[in-house]
Protein backbone atom coordinates (compact mmCIF):
# COMPACT_ATOMS: atom_id res chain seq x y z
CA UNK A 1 -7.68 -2.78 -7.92
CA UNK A 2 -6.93 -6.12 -6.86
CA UNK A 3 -6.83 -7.76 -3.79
CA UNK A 4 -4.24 -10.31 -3.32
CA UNK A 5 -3.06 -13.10 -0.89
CA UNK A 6 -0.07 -12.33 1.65
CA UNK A 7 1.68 -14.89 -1.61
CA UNK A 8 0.06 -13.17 -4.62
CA UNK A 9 1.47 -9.90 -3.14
CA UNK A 10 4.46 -10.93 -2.54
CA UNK A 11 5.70 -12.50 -5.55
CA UNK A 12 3.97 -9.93 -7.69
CA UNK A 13 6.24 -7.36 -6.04
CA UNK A 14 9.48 -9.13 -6.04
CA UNK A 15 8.44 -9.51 -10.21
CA UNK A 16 8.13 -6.04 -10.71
CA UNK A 17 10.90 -3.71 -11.23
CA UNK A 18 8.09 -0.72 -11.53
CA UNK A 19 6.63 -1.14 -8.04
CA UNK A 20 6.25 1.08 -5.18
CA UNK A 21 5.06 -0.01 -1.59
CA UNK A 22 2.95 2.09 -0.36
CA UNK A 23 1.56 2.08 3.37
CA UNK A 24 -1.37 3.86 4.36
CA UNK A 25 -1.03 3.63 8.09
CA UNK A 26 -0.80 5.95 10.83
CA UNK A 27 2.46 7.42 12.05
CA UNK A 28 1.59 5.42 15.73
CA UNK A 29 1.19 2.12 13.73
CA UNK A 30 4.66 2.32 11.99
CA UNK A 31 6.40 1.73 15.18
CA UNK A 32 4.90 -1.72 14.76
CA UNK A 33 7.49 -2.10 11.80
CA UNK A 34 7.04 -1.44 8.30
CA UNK A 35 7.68 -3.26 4.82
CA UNK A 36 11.14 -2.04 3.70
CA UNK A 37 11.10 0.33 1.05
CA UNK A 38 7.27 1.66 1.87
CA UNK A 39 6.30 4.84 1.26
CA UNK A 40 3.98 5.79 4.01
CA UNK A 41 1.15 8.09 3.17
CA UNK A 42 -1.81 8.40 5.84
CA UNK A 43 -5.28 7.69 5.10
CA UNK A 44 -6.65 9.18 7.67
CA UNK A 45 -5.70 12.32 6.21
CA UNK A 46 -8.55 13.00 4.33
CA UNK A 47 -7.82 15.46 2.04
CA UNK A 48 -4.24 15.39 2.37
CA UNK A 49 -4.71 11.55 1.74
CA UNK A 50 -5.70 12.58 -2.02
CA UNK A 51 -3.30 15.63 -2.25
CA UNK A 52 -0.58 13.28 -1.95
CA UNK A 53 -1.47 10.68 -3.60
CA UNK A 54 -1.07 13.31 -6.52
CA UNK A 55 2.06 13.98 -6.10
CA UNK A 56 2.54 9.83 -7.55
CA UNK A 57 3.73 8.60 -10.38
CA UNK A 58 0.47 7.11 -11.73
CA UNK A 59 2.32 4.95 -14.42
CA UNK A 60 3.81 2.79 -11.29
CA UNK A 61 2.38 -0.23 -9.91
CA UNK A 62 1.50 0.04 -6.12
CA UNK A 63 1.44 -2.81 -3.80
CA UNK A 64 -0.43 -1.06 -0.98
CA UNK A 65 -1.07 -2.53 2.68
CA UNK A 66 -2.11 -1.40 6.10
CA UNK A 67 -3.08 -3.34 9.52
CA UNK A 68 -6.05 -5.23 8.29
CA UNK A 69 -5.89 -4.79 4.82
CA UNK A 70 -9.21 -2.97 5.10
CA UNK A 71 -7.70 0.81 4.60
CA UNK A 72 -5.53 -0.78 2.30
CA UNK A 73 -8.09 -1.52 -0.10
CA UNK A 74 -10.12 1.67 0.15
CA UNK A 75 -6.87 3.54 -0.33
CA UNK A 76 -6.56 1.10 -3.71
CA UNK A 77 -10.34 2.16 -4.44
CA UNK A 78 -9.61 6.06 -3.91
CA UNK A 79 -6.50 5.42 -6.09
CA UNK A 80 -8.07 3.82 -9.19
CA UNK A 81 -10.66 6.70 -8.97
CA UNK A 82 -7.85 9.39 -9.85
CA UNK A 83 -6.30 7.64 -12.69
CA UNK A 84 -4.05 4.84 -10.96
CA UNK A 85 -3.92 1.71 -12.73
CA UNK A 86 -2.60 -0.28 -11.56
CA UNK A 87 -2.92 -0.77 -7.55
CA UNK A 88 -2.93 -4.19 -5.27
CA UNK A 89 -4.07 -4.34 -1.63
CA UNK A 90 -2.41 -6.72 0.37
CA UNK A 91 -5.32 -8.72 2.23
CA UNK A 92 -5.10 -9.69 5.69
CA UNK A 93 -2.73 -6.17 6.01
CA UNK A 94 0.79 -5.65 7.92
CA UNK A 95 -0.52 -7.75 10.82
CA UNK A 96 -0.47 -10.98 8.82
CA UNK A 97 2.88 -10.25 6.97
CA UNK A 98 5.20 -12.92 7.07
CA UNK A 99 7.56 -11.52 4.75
CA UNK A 100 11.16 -9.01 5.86
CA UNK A 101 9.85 -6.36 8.08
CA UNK A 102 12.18 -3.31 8.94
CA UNK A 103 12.63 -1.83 12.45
């Protein structure tokens, strides 16, 4: 895991042509706007959470963010635990994002 500057984050994604966004925020938080192209999986699901995270392709690189960036980087934690390589939490989260944000 690897936490990375709004910057770092940013141009690693727009690098990669094996990325996935991911978004672990809650379903109330989206209507705050989202990163185009995220795949939103809740943390807060526990269980479910890890079920479908799963469900993956692990040989992807994720470029995973929530509000804070807090969630963001336990989900990156939880991730690398189950065989994920490669996984980057955006620090400072969605609520520092200066980047394209979709409605």
């Amino acid at each position: 895991m690897a936490d990375l500057s709004q910057d770092e984050w940013a141009a690693k994604l727009r690098e990669d042509n094996n990325a996935v966004i991911l978004d672990v925020r809650t379903e109330e938080e989206l209507e705050e706007g989202r990163i185009p192209n995220a795949k939103n999986i809740d943390i807060y699901l526990g269980q479910g959470f890890i079920d479908e995270l799963e469900k993956l392709d692990k040989t992807k690189n994720y470029y995973v963010y929530c509000r804070s960036g807090n969630r963001s980087g336990q989900a990156c934690a939880v991730m690398n635990s189950i065989g994920f390589e490669n996984a980057y939490n955006l620090a400072g989260g969605f609520m520092n994002w200066e980047g394209e944000v979709a409605e």
